[in-house]
N, C-alpha and C. Protein backbone atom coordinates (compact mmCIF):
# COMPACT_ATOMS: atom_id res chain seq x y z
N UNK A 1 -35.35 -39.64 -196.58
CA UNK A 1 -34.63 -40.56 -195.72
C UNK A 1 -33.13 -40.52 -196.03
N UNK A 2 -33.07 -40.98 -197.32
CA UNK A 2 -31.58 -40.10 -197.53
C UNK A 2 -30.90 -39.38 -197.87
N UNK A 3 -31.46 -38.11 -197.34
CA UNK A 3 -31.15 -37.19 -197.13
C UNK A 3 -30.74 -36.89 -195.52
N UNK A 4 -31.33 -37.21 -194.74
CA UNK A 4 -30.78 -37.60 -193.09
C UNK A 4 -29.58 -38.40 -193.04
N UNK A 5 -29.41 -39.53 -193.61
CA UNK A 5 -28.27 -40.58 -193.60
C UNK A 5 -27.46 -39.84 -194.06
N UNK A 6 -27.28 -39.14 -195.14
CA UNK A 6 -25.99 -38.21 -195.65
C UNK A 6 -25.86 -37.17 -194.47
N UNK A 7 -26.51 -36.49 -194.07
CA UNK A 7 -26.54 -35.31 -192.88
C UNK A 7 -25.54 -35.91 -192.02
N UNK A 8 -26.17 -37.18 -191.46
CA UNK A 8 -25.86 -37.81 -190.44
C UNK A 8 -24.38 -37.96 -190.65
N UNK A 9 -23.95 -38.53 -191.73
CA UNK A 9 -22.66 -38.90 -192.10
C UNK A 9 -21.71 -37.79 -192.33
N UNK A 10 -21.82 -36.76 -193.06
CA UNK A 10 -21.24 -35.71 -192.90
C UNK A 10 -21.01 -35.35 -191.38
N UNK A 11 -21.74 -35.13 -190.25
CA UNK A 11 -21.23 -34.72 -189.30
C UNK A 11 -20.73 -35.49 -188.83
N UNK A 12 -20.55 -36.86 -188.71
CA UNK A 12 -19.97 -37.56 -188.17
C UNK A 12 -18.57 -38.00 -188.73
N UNK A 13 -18.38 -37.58 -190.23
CA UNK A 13 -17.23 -37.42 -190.18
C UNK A 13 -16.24 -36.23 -189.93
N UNK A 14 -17.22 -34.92 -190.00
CA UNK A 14 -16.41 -33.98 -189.39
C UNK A 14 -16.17 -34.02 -188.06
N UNK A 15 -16.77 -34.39 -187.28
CA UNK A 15 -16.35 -35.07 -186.11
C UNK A 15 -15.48 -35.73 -185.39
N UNK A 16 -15.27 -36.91 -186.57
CA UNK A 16 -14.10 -37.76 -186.73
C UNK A 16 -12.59 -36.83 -187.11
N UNK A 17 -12.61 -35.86 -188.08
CA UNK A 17 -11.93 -35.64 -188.57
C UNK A 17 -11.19 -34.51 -187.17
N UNK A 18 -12.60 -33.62 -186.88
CA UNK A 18 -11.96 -32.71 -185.63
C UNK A 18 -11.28 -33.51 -184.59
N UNK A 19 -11.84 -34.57 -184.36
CA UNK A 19 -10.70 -35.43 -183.30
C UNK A 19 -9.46 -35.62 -183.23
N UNK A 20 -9.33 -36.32 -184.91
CA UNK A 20 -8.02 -36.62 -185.28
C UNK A 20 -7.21 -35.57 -185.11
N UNK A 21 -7.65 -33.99 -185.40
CA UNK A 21 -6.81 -33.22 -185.56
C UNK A 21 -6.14 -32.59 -183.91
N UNK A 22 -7.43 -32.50 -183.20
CA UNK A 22 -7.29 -32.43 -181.85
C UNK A 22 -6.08 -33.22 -181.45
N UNK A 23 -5.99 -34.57 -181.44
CA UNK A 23 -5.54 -35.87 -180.55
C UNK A 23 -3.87 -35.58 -181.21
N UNK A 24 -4.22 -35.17 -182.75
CA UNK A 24 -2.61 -34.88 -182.89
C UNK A 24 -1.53 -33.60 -182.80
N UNK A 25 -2.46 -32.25 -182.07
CA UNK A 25 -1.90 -31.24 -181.65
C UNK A 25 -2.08 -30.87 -180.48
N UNK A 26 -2.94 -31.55 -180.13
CA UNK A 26 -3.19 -31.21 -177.82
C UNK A 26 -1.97 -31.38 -177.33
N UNK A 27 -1.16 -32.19 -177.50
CA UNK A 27 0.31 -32.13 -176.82
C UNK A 27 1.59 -31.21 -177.27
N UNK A 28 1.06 -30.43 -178.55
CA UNK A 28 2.18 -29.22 -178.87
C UNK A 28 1.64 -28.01 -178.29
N UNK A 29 0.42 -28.21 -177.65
CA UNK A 29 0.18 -26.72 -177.06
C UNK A 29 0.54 -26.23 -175.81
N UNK A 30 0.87 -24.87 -175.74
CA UNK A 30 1.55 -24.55 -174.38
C UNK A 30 0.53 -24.02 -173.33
N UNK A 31 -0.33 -23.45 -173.91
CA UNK A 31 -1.35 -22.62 -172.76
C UNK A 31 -2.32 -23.69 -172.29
N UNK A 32 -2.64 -23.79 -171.11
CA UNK A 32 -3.11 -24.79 -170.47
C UNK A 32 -4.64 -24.57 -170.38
N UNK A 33 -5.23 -23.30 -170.65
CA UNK A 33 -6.65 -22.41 -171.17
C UNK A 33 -6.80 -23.23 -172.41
N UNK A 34 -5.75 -23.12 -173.67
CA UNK A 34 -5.90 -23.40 -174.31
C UNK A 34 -6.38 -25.16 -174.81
N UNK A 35 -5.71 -25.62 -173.84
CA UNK A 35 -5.62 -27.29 -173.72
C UNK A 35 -7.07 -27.72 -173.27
N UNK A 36 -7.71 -26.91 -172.35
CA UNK A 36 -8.57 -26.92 -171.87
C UNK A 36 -10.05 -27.01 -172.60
N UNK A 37 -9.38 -25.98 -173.70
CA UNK A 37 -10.73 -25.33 -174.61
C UNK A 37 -10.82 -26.52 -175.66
N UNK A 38 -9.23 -27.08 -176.30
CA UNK A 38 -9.54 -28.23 -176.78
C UNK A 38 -9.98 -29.88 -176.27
N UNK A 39 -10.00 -29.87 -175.09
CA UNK A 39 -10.54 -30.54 -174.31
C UNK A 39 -12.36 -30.95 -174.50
N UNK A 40 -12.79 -30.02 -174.12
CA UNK A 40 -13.95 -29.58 -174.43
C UNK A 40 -15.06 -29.72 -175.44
N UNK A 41 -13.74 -29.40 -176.38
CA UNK A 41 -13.85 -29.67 -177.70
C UNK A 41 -14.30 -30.98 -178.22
N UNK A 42 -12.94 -31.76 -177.56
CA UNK A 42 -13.18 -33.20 -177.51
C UNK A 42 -14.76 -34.27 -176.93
N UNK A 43 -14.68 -33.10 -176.09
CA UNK A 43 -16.50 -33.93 -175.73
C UNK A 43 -17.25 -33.38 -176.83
N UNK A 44 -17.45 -32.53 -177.14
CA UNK A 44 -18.31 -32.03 -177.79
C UNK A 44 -18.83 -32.63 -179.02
N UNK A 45 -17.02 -33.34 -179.35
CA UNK A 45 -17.42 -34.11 -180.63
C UNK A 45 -18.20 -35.33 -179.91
N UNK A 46 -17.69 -35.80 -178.75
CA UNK A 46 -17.70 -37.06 -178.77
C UNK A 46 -19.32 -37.29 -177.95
N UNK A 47 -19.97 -36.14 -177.85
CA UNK A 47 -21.72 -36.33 -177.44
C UNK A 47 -22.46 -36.31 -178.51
N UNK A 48 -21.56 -35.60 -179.89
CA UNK A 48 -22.93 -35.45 -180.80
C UNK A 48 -21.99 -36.59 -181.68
N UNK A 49 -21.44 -37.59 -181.85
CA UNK A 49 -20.75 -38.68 -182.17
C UNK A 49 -22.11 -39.87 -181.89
N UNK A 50 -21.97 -39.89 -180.41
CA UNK A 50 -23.18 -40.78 -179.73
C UNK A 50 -24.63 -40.47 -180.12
N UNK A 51 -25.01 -39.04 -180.27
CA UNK A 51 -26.42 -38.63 -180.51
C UNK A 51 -26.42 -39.49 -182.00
N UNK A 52 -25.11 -39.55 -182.65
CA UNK A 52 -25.56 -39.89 -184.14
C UNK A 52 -25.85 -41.61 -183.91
N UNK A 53 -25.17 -41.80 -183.36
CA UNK A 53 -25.23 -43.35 -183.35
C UNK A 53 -26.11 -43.78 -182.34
N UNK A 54 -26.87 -43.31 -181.89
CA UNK A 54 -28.22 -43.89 -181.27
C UNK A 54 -29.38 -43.54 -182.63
N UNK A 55 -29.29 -42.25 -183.28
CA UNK A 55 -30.53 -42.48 -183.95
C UNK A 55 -30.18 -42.44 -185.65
N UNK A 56 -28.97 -43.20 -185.66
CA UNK A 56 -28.72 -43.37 -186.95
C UNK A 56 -29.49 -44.50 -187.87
N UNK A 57 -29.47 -45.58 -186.70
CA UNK A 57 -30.32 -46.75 -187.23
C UNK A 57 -31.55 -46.85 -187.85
N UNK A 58 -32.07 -45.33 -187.75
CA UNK A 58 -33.49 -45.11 -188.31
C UNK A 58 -33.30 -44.61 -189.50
N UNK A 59 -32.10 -44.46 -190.21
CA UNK A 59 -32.08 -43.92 -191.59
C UNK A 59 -31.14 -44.80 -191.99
N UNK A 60 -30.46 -46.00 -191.72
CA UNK A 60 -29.54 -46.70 -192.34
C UNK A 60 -29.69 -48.04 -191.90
N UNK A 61 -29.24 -49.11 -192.38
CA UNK A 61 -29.00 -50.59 -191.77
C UNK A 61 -27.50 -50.38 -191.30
N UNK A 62 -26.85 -49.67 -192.11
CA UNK A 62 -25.61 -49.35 -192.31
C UNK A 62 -24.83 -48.81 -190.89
N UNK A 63 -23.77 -48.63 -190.66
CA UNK A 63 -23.46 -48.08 -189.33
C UNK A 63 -22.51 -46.14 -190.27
N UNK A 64 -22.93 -45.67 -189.25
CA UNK A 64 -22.12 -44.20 -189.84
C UNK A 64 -21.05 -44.04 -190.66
N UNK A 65 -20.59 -43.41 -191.71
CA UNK A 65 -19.67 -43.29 -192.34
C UNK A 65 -18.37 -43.19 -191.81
N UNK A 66 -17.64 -43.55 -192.03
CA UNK A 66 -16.30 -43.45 -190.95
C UNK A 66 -14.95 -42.60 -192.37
N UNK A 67 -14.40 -41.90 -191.52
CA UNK A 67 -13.37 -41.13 -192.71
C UNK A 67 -12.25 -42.47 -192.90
N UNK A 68 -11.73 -42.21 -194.20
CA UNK A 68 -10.82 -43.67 -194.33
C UNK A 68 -9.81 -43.31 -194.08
N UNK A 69 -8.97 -44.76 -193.60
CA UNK A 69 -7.47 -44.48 -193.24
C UNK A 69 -6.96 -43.36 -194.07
N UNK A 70 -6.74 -43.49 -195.37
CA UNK A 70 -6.26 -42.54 -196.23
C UNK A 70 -6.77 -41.23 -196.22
N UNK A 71 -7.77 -40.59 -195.66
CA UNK A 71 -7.94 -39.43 -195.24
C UNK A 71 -7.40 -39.18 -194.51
N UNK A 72 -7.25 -40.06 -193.14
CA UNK A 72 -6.88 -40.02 -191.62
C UNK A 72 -5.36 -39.72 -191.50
N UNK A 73 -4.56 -40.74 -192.34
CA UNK A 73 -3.33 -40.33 -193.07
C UNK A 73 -2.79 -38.99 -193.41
N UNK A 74 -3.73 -38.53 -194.75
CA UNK A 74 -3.23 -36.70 -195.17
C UNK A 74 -3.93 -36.18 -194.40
N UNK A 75 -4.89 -36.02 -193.52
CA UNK A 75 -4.95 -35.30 -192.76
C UNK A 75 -3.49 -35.06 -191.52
N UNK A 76 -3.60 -36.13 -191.30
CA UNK A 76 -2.26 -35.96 -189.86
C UNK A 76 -0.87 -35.43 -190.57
N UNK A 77 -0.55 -36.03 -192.34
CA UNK A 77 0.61 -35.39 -192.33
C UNK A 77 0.99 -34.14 -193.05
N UNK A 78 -0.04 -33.62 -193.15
CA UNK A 78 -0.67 -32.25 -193.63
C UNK A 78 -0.76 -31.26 -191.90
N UNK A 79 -0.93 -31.66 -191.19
CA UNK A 79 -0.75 -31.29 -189.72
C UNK A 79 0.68 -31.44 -189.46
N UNK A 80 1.73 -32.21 -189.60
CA UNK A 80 2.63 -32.30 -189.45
C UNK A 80 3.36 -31.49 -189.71
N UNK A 81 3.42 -31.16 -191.07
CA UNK A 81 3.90 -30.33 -191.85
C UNK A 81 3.99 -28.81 -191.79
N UNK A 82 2.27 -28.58 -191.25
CA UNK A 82 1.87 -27.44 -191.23
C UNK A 82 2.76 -26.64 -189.85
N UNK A 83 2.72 -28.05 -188.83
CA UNK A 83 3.76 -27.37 -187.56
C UNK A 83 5.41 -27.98 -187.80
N UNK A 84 5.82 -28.29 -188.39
CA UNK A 84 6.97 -28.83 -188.55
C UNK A 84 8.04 -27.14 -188.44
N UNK A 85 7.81 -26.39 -188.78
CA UNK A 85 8.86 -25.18 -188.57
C UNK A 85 8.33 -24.30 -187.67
N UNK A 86 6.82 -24.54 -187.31
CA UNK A 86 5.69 -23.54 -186.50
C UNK A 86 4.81 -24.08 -185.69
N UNK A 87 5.41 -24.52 -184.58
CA UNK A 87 4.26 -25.29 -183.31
C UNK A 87 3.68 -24.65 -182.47
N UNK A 88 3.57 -23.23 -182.76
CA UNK A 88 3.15 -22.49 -181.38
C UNK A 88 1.55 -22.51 -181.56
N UNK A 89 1.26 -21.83 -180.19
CA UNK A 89 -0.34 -22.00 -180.14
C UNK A 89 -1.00 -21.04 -181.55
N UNK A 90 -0.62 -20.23 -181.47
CA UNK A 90 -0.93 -19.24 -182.49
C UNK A 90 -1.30 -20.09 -184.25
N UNK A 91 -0.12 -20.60 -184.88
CA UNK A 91 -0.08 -21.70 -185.71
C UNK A 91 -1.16 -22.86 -185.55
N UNK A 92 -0.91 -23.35 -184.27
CA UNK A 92 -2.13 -24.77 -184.18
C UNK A 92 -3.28 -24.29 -183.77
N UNK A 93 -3.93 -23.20 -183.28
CA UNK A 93 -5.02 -21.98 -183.78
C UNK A 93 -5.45 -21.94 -184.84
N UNK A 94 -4.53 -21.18 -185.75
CA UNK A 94 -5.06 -21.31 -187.26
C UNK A 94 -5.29 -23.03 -187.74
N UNK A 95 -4.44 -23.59 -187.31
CA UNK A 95 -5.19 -25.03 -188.57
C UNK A 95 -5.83 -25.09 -187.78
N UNK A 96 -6.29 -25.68 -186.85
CA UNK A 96 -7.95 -25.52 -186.01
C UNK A 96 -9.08 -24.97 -186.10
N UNK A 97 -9.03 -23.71 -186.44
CA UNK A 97 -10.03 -22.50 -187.30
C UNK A 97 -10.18 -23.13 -188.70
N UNK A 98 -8.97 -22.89 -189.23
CA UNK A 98 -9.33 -23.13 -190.77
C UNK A 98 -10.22 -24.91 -190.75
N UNK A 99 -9.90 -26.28 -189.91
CA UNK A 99 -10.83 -27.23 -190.26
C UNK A 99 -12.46 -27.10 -189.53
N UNK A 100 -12.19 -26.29 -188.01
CA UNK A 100 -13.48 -25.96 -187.86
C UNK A 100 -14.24 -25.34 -188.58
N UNK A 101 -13.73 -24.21 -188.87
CA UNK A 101 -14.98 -23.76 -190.19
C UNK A 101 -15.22 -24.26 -191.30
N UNK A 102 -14.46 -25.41 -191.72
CA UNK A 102 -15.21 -26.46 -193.15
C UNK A 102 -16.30 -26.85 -192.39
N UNK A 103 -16.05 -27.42 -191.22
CA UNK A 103 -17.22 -28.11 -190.53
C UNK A 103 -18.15 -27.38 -190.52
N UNK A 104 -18.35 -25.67 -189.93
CA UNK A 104 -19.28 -25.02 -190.13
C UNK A 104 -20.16 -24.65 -191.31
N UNK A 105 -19.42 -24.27 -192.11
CA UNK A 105 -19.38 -24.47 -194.01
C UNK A 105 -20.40 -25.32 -194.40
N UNK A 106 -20.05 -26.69 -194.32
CA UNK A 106 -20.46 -28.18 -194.72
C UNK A 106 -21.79 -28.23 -193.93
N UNK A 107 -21.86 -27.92 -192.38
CA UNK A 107 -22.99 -27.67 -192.14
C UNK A 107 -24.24 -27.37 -192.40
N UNK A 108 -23.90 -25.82 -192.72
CA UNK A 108 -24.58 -24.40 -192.95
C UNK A 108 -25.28 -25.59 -194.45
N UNK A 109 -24.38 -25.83 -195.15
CA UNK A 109 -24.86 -25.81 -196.35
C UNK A 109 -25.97 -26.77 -196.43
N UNK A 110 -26.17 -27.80 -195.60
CA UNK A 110 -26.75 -29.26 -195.56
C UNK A 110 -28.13 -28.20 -194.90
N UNK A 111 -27.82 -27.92 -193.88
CA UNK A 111 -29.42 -27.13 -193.38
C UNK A 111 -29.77 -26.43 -194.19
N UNK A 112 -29.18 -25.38 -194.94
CA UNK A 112 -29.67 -24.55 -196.07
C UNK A 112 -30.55 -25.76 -197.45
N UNK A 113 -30.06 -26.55 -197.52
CA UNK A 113 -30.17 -26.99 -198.71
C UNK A 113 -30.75 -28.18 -199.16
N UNK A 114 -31.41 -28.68 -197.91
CA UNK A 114 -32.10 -30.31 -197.60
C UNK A 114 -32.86 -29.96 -196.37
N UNK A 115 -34.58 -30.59 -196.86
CA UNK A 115 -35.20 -31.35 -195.73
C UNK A 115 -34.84 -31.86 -194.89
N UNK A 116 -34.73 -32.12 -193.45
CA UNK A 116 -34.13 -32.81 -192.54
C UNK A 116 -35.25 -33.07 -191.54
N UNK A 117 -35.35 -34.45 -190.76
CA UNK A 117 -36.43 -34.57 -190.04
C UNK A 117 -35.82 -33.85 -189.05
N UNK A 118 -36.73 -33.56 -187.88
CA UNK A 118 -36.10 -32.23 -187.00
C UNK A 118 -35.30 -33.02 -186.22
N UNK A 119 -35.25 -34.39 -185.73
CA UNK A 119 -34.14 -34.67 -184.55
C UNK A 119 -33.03 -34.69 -185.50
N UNK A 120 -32.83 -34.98 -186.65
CA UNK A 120 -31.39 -34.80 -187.37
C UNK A 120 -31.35 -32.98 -187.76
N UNK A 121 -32.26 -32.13 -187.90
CA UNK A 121 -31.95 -30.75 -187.88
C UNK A 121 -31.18 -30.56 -186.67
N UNK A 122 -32.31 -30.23 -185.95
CA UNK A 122 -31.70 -30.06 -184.67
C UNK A 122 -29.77 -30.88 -184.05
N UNK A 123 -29.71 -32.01 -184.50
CA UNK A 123 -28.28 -32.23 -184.16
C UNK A 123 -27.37 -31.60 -185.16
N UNK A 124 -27.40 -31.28 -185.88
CA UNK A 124 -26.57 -30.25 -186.92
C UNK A 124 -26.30 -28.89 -186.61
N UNK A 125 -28.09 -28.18 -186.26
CA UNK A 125 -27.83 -27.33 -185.58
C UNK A 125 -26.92 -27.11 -184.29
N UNK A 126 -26.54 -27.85 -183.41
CA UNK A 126 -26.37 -27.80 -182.52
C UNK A 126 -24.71 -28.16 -182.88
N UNK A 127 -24.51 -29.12 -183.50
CA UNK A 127 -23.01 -29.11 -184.02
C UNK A 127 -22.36 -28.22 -184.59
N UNK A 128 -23.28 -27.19 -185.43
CA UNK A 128 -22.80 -25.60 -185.91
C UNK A 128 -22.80 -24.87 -184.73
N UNK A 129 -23.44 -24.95 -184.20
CA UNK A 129 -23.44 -23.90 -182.70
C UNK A 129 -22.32 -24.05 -181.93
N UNK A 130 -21.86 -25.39 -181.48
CA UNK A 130 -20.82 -25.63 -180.81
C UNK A 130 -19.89 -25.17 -181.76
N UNK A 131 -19.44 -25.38 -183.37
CA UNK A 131 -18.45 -25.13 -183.85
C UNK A 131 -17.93 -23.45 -183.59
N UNK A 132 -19.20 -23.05 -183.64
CA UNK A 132 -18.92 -21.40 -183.64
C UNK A 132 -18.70 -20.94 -182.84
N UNK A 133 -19.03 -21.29 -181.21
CA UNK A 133 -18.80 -21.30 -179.98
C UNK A 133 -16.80 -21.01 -179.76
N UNK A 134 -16.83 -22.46 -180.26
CA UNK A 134 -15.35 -22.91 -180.18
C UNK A 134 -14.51 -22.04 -181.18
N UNK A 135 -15.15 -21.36 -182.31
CA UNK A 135 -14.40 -20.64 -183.09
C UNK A 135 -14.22 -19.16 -182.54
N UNK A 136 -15.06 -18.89 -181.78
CA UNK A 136 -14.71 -17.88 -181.03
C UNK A 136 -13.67 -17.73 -179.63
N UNK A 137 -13.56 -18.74 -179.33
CA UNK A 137 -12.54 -19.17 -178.04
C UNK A 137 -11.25 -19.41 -178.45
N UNK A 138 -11.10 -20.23 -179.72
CA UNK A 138 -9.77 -20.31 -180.51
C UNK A 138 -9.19 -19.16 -180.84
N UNK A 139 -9.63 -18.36 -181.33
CA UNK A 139 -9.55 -16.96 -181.79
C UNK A 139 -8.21 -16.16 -181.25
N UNK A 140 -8.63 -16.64 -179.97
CA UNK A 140 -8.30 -15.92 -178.67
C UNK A 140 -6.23 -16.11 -178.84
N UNK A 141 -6.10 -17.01 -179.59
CA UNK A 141 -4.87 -17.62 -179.47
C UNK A 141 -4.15 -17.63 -180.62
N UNK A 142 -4.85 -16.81 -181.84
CA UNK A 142 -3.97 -16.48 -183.22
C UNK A 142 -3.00 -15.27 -182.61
């Protein structure tokens, strides 16, 4: 059982975290393909966000882990930084790749490495799938 609740929470904060990063570079990008793809993106988090929080209640009283301000914080000014001399698509590509694939990473490793009842397999799976999806479309723009 908790072993699902951690699953659960991990993706949902990589989730959280891909948003944040999204919401704070969608407006430095120039290609409108590109805007598009992060768009997309944005649902993507935000359906398997909901899948978690409809059947989270069966492994927690608790409500999903949420990343803390202070993550939310160095994350954005660690993004800042990273485009502060380099805003092009190419640049906000790479930090995009490089946090999508922790997500994939962090994934991989939770299915490899824990029991999971299958409706929480299956949403992991499917959150690695989309990640890799999207890591191949980003690509496009280093």
């Amino acid at each position: 059982m908790e072993e699902n609740k951690n699953a659960l929470d991990e993706v949902n904060k990589g989730c959280t975290m891909g948003i944040e990063a999204i919401n704070n570079l969608i407006d430095k990008v120039d290609s409108k393909d590109f805007k598009k793809i992060l768009e997309k993106q944005l649902k993507q988090y935000d359906k398997i966000e909901d899948k978690i929080n409809k059947i989270y209640s069966k492994y927690s009283e608790k409500e999903p882990h949420e990343v803390s301000k202070i993550e939310k914080t160095m994350a954005d000014y660690m993004t800042k930084m990273k485009t502060m001399r380099d805003h092009t698509d190419s640049k906000i590509a790479e930090i995009l790749l490089q946090g999508t694939n922790m997500g994939i990473i962090e994934g991989k490793r939770i299915l490899n490495n824990k029991k999971l009842d299958k409706e929480v397999y299956d949403l992991l799976e499917k959150f690695i799938d989309d990640q890799e999806r999207i890591v191949e479309d980003i690509k496009k723009y280093l």
